[in-house]
C-alpha atoms as a PDB file:
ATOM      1  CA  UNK A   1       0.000   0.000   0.000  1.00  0.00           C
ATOM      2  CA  UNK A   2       1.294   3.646  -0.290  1.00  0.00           C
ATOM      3  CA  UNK A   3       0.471   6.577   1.895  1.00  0.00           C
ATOM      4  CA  UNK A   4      -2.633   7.499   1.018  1.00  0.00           C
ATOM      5  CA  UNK A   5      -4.397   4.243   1.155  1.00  0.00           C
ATOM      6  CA  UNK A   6      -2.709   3.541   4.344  1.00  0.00           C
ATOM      7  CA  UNK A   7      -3.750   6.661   6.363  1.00  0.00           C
ATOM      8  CA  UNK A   8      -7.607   6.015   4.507  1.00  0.00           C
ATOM      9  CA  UNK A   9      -7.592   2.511   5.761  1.00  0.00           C
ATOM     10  CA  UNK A  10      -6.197   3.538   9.210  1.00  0.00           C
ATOM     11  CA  UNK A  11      -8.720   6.579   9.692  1.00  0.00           C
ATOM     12  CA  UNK A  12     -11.937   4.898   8.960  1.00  0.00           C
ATOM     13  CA  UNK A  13     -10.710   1.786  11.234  1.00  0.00           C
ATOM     14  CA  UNK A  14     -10.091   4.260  14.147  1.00  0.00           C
ATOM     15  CA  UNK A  15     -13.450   5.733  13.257  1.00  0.00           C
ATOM     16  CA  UNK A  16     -15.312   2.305  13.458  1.00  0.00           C
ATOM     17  CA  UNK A  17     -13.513   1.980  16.735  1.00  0.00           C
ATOM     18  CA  UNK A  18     -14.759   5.378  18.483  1.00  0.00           C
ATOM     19  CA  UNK A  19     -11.373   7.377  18.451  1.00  0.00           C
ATOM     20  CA  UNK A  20     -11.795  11.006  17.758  1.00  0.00           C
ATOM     21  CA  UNK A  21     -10.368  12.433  14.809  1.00  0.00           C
ATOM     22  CA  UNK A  22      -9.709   9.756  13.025  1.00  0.00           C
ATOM     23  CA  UNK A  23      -8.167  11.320   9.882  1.00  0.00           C
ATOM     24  CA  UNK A  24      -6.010  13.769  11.929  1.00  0.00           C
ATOM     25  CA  UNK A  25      -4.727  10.803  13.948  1.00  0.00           C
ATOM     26  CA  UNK A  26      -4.274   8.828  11.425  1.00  0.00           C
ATOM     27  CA  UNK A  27      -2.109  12.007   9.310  1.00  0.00           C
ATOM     28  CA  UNK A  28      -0.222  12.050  13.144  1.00  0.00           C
ATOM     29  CA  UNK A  29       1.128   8.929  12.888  1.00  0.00           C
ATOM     30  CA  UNK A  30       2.349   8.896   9.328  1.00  0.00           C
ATOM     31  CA  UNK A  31       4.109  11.981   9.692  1.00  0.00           C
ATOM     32  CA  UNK A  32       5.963  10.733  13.085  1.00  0.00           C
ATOM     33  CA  UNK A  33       6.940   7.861  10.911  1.00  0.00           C
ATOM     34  CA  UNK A  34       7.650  10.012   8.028  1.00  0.00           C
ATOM     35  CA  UNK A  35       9.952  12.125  10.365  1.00  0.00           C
ATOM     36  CA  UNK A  36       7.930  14.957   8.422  1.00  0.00           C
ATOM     37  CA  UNK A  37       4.763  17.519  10.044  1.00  0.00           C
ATOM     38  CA  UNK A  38       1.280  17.134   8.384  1.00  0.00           C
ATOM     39  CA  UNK A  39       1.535  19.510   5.915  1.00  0.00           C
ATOM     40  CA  UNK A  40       4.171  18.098   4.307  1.00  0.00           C
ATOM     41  CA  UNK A  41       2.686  14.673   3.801  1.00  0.00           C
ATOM     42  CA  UNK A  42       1.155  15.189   0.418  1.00  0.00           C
ATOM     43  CA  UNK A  43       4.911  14.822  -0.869  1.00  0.00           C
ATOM     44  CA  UNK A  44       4.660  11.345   0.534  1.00  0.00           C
ATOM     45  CA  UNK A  45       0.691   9.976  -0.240  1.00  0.00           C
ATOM     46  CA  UNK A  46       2.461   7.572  -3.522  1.00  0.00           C
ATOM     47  CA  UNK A  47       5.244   6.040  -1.688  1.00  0.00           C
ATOM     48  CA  UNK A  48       5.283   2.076  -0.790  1.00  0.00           C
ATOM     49  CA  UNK A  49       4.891   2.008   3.086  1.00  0.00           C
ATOM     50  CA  UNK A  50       7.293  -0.143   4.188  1.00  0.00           C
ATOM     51  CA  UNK A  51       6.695  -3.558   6.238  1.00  0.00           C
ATOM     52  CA  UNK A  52       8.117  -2.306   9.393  1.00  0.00           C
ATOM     53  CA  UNK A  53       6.039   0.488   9.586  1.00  0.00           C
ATOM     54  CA  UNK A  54       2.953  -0.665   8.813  1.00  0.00           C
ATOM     55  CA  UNK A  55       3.828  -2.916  11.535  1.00  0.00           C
ATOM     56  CA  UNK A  56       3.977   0.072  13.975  1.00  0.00           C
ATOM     57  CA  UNK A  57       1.053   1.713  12.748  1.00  0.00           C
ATOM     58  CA  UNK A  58      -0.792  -1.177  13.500  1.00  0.00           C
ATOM     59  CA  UNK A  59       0.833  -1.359  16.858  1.00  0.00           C
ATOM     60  CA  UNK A  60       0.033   2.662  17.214  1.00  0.00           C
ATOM     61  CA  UNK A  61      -3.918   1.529  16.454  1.00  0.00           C
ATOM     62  CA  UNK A  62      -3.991  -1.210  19.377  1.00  0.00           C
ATOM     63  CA  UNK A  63      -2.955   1.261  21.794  1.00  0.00           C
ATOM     64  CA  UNK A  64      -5.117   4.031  20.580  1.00  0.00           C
ATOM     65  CA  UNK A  65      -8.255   1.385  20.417  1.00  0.00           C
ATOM     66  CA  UNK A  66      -7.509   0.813  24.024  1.00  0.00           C
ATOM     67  CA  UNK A  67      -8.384   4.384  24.956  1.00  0.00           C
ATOM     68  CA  UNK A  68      -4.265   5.944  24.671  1.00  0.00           C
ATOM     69  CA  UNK A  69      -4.278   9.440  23.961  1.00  0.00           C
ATOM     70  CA  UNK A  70      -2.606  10.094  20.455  1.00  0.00           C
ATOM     71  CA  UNK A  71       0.065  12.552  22.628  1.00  0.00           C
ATOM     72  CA  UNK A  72       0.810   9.546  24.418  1.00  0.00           C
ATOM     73  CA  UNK A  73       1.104   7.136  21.246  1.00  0.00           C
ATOM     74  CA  UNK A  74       3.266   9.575  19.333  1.00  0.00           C
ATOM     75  CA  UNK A  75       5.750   9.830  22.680  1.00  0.00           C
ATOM     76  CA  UNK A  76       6.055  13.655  21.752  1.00  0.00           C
ATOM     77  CA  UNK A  77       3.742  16.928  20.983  1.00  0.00           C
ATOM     78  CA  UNK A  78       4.389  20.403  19.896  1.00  0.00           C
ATOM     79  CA  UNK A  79       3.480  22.706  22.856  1.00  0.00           C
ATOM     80  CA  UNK A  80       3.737  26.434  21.583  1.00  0.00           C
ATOM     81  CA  UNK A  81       7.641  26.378  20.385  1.00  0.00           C
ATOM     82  CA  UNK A  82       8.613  23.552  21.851  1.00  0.00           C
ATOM     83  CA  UNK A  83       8.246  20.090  20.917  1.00  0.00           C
ATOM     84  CA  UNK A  84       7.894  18.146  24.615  1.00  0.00           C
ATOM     85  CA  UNK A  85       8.460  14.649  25.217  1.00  0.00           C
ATOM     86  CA  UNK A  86       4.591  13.509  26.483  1.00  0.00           C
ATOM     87  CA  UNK A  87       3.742  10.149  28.041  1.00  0.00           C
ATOM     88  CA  UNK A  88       1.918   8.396  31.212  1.00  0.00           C
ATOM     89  CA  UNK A  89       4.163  10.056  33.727  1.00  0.00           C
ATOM     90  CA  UNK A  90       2.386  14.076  33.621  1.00  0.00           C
ATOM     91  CA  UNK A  91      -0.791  15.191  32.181  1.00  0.00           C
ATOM     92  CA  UNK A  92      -1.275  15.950  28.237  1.00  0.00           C
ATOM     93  CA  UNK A  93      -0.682  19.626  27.229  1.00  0.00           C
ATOM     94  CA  UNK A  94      -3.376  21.302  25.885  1.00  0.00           C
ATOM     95  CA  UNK A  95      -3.813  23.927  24.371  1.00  0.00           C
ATOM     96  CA  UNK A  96      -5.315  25.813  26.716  1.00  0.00           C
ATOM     97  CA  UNK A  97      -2.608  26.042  28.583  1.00  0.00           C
ATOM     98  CA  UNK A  98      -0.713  27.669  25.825  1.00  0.00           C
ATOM     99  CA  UNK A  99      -3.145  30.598  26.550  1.00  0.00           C
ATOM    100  CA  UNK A 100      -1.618  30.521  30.056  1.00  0.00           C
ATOM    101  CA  UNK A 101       1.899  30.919  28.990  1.00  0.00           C
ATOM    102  CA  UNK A 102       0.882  33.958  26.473  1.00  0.00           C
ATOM    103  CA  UNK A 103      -0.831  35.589  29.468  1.00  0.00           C
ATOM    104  CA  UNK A 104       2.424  34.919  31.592  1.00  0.00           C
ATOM    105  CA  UNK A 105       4.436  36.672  29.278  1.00  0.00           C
ATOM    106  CA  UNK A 106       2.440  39.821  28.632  1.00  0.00           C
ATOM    107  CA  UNK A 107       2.453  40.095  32.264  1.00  0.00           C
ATOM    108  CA  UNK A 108       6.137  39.855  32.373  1.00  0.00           C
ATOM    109  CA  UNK A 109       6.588  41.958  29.264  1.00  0.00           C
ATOM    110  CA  UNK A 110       4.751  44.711  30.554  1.00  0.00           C
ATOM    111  CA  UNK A 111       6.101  44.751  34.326  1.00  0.00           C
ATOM    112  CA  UNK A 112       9.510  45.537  33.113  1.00  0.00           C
ATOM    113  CA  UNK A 113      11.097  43.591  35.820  1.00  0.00           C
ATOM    114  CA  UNK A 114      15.231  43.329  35.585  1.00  0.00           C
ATOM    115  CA  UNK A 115      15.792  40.050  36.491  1.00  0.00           C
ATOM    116  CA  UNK A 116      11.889  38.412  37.210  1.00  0.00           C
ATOM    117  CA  UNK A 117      11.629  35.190  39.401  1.00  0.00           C
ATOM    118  CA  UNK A 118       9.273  32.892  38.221  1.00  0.00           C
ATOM    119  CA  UNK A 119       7.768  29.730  39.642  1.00  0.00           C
ATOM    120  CA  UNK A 120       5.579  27.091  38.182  1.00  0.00           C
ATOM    121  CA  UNK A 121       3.720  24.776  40.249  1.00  0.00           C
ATOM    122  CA  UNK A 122       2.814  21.848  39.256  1.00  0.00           C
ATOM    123  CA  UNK A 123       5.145  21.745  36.118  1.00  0.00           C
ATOM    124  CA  UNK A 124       4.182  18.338  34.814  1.00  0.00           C
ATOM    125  CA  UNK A 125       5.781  18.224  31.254  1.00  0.00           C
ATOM    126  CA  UNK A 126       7.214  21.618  32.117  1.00  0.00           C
ATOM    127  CA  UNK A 127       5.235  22.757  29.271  1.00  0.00           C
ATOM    128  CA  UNK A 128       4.482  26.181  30.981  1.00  0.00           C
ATOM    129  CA  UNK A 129       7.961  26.946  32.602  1.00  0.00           C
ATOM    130  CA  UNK A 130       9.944  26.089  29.865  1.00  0.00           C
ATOM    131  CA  UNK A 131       8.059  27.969  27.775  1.00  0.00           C
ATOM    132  CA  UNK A 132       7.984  31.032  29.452  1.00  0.00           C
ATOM    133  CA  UNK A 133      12.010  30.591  29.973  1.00  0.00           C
ATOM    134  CA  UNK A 134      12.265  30.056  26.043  1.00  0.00           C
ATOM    135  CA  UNK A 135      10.575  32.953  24.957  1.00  0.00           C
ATOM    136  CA  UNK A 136      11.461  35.484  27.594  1.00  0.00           C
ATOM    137  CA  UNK A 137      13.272  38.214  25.926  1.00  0.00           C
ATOM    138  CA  UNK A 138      15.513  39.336  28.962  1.00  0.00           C
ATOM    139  CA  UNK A 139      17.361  37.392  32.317  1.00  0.00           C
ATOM    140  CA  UNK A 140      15.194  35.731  35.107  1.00  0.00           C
ATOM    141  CA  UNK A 141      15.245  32.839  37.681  1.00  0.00           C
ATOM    142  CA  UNK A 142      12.637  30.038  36.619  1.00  0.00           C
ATOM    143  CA  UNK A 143      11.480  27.241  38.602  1.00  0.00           C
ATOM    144  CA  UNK A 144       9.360  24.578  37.843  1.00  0.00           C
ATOM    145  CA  UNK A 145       8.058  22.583  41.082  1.00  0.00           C
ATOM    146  CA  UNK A 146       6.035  18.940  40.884  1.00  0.00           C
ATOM    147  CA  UNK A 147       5.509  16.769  44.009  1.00  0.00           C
ATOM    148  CA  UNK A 148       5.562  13.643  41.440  1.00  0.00           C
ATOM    149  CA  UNK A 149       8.844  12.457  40.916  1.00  0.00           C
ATOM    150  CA  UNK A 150       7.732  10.828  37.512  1.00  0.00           C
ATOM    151  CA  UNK A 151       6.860  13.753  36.153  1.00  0.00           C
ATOM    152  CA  UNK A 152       9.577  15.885  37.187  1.00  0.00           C
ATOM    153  CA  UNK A 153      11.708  13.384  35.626  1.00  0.00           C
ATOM    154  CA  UNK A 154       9.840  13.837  32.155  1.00  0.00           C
ATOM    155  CA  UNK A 155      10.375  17.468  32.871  1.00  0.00           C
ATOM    156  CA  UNK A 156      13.984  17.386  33.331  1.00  0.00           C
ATOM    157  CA  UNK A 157      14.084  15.446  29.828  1.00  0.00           C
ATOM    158  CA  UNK A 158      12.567  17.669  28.135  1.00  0.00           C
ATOM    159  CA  UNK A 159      14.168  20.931  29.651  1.00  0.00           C
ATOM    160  CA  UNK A 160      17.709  18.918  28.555  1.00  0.00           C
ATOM    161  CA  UNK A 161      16.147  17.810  25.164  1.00  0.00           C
ATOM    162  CA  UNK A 162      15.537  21.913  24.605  1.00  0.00           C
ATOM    163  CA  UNK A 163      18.787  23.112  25.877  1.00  0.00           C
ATOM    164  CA  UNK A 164      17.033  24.779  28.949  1.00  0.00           C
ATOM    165  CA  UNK A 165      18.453  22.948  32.098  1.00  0.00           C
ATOM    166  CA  UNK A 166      20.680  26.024  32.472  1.00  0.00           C
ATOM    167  CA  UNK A 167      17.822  28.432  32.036  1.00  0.00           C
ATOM    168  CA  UNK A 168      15.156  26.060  34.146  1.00  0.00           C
ATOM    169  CA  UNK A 169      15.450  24.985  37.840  1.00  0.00           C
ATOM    170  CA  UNK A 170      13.211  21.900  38.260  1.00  0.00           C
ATOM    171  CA  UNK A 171      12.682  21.023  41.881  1.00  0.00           C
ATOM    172  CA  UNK A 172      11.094  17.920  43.469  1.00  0.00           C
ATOM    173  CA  UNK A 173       8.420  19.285  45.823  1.00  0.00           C
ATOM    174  CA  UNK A 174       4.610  19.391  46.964  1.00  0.00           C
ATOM    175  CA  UNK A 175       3.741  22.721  46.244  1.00  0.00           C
ATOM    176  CA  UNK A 176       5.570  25.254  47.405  1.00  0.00           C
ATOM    177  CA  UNK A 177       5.873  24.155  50.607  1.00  0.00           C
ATOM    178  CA  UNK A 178      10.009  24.178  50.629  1.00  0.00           C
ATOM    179  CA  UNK A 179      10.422  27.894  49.906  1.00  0.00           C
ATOM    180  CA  UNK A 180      10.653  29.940  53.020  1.00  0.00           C
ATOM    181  CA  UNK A 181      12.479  33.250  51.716  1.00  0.00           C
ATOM    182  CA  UNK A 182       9.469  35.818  51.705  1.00  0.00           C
ATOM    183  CA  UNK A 183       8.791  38.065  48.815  1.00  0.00           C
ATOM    184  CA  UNK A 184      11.089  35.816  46.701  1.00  0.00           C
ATOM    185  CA  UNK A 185       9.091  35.353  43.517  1.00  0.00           C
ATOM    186  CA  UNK A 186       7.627  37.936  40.868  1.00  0.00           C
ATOM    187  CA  UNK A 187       5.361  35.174  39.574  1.00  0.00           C
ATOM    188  CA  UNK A 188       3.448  32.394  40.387  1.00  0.00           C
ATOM    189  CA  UNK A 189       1.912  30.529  37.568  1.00  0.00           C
ATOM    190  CA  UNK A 190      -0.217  27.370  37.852  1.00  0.00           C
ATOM    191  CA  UNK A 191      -2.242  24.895  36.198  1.00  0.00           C
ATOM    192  CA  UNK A 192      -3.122  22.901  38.857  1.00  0.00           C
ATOM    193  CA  UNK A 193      -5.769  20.191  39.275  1.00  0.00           C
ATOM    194  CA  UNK A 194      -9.322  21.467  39.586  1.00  0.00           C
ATOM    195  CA  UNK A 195     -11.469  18.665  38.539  1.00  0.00           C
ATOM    196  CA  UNK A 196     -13.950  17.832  41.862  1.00  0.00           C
ATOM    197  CA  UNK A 197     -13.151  14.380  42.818  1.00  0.00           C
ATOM    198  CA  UNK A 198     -16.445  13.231  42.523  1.00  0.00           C
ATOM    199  CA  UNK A 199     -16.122  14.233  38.766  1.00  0.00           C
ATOM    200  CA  UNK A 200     -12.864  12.450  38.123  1.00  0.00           C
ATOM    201  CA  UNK A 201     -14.775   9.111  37.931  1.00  0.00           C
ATOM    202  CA  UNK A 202     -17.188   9.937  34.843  1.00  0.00           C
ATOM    203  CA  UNK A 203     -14.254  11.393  32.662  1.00  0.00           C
ATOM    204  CA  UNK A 204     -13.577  10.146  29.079  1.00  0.00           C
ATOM    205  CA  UNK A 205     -11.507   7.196  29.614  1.00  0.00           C
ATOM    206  CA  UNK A 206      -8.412   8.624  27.222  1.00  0.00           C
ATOM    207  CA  UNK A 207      -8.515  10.895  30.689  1.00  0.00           C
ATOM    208  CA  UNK A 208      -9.360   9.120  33.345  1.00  0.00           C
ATOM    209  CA  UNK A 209      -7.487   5.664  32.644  1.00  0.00           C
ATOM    210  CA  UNK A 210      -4.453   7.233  31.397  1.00  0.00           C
ATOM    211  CA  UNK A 211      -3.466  10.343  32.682  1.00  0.00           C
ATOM    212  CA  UNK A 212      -2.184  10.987  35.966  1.00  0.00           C
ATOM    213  CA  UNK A 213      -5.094  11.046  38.472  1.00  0.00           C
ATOM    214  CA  UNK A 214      -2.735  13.556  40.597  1.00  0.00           C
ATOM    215  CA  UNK A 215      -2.622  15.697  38.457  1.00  0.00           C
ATOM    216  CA  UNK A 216      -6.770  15.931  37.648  1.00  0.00           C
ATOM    217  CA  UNK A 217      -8.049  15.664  41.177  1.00  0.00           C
ATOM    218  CA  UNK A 218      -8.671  19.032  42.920  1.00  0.00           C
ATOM    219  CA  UNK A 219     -10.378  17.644  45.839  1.00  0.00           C
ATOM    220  CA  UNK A 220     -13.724  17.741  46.634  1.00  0.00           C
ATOM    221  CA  UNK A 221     -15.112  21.481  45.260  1.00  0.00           C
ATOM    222  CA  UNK A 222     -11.958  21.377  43.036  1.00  0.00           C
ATOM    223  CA  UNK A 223     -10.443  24.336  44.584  1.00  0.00           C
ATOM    224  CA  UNK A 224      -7.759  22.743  46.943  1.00  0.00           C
ATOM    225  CA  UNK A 225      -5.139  23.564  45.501  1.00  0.00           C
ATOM    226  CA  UNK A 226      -6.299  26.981  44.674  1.00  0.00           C
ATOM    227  CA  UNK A 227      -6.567  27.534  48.468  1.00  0.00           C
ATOM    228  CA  UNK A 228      -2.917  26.028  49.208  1.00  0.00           C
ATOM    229  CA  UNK A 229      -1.212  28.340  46.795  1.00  0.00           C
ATOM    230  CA  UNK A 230      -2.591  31.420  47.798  1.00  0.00           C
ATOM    231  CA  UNK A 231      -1.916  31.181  50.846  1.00  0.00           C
ATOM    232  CA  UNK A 232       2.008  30.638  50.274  1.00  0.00           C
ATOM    233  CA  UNK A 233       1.476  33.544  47.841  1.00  0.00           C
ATOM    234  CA  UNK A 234       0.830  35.765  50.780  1.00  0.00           C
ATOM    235  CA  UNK A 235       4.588  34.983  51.830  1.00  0.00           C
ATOM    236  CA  UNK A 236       6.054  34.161  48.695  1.00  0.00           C
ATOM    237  CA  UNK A 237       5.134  36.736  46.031  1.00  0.00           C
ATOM    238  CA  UNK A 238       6.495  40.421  46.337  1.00  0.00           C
ATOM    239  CA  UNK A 239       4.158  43.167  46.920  1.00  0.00           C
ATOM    240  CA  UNK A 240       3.025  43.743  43.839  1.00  0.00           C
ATOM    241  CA  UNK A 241       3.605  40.258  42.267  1.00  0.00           C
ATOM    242  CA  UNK A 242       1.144  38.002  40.103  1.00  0.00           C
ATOM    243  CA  UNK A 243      -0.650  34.776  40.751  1.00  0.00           C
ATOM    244  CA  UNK A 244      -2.011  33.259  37.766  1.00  0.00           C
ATOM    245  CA  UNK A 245      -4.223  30.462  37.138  1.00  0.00           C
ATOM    246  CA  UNK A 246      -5.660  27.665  34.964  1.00  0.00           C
ATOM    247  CA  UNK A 247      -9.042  27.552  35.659  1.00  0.00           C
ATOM    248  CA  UNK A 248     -12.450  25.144  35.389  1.00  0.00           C
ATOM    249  CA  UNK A 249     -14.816  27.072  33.045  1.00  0.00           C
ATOM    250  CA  UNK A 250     -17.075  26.628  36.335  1.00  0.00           C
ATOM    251  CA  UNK A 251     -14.742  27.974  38.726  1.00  0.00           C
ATOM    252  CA  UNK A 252     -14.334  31.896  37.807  1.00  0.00           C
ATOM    253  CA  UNK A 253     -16.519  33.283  40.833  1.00  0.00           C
ATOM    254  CA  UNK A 254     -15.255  30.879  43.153  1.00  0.00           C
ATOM    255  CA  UNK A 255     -11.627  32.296  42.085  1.00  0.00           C
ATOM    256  CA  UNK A 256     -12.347  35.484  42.378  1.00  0.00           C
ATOM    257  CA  UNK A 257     -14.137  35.617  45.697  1.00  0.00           C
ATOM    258  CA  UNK A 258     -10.740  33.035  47.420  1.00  0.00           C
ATOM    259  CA  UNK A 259      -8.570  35.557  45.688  1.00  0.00           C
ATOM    260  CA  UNK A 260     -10.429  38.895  47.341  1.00  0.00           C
ATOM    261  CA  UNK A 261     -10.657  36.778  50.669  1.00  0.00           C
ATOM    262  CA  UNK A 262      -7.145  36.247  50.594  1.00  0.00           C
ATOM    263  CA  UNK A 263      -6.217  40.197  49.913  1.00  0.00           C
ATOM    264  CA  UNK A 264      -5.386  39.911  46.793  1.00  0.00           C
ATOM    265  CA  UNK A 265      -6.264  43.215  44.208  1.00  0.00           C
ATOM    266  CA  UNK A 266      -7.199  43.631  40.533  1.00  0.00           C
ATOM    267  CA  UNK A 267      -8.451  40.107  40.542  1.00  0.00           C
ATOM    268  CA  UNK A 268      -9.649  38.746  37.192  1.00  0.00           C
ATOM    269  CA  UNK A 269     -11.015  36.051  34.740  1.00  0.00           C
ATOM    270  CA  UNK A 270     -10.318  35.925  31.602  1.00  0.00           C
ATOM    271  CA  UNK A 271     -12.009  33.442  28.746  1.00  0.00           C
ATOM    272  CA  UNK A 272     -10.239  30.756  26.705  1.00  0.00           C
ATOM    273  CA  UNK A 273     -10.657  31.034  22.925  1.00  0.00           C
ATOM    274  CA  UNK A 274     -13.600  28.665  22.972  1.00  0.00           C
ATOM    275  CA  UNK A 275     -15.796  31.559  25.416  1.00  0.00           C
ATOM    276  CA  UNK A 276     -15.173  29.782  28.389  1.00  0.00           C
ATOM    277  CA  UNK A 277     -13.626  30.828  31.650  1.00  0.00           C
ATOM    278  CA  UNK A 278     -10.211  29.640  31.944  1.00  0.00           C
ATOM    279  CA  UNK A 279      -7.876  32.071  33.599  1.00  0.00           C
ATOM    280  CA  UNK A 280      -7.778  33.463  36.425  1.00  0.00           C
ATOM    281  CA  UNK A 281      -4.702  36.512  37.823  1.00  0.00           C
ATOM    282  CA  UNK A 282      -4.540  38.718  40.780  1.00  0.00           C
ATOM    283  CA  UNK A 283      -1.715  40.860  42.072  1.00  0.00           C
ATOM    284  CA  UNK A 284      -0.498  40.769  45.976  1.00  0.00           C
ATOM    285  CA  UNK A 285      -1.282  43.870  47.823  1.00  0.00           C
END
């Protein structure tokens, strides 16, 4: 078979078998064996696809019929700049969270700060932090904190993979609950779990059987960790510093009403590109 009958064949079986996008997964996987991006693929649709990789395509389709995310399946996925190793040890990154980063920067950008420190929580794939430290213009101090070892690890691969480990500090920690300098950070930025427990349990099962329940579970409102990072805020961030937030499109007045509780000013929520609420910033003091 060539290309083009190939990814045909492989789309409409993923179809018959439930997974989403079936064409665009399908054009995913022949490009990561292709070594190429999507757009390029037309050059390929008449080549012979080789035994071996048919072979892995059909291995790629088990997994995916078992419920794998495609992120997970291709072992890699393009996250703003950056193209991040992904797999079972941290949560997919979506895109979202790319939102996040842009909102980080601006902040950043606009603050005019000479040497900014900037800590991530949570850091996962250290999609967020390493992004931030790629595309800030000037000098700053970024840190990337996850309490799972697993995914710190994954972090620390991709921050080497990138060329960042000089530029990144990736610490193994729950929270921020090591830090006890006061008014040491410009910037804390988070995209912490917020799914209510109760909710975990009816999530699509590329979600809930493969990604990392610690990273989905927010406790039982979903705002645990919302609470916990506040309150180090109050010692952490410097007068005038930001906390900003991933957000459930649910959880904007919730936000807002912890963040006045907790003293925070110009607190806001801002909407993802879908209309949703997704973001959430407020500056100490």
């Amino acid at each position: 078979m060539d290309w083009a009958e190939t990814i045909a064949k492989t789309a409409a079986h993923l179809d018959a078998k439930g997974v989403p996008d079936a064409h665009v997964v399908a054009e995913l996987l022949a490009s990561r064996l292709l070594a190429t991006g999507r757009g390029f693929l037309h050059s390929h649709l008449s080549e012979t696809v080789s035994e071996p990789r048919l072979e892995a395509i059909r291995r790629a389709i088990r997994r995916l019929v078992a419920g794998e995310p495609i992120q997970y399946v291709l072992g890699e996925w393009d996250f703003r700049s950056l193209k991040l190793k992904c797999d079972r040890r941290a949560l997919v990154p979506r895109p979202e969270t790319e939102e996040l980063v842009t909102r980080a920067l601006t902040w950043l950008k606009e603050a005019r700060l000479e040497r900014p420190v900037v800590v991530d929580v949570g850091t996962g794939t250290g999609a967020i932090i390493l992004s931030i430290a790629s595309e800030y213009a000037g000098d700053g101090i970024f840190i990337g904190t996850d309490v799972s070892e697993d995914a710190l690890s994954l972090a620390k691969e991709n921050a080497e993979s990138l060329s960042l480990s000089g530029r990144v500090k990736l610490v193994a920690m729950d929270g921020l609950d090591e830090f006890d300098e006061p008014e040491m950070f410009d910037m804390i930025v988070s995209n912490p779990p917020y799914i209510e427990s109760a909710v975990c349990e009816t999530l699509d099962t590329r979600v809930k059987d493969w990604e990392p329940r610690l990273a989905l579970d927010g406790g039982a409102d979903g705002l645990d960790f919302y609470r916990r990072y506040l309150a180090d805020a109050l010692n952490l961030l410097k007068t005038g510093g930001m906390a900003l937030f991933e957000i459930g499109d649910t959880q904007g007045e919730a936000i807002l009403s912890l963040m006045r509780d907790f003293g925070f000013s110009q607190a806001k929520v801002e909407k993802d590109f879908s209309g949703k609420d997704r973001y959430a910033h407020a500056v100490l003091g």
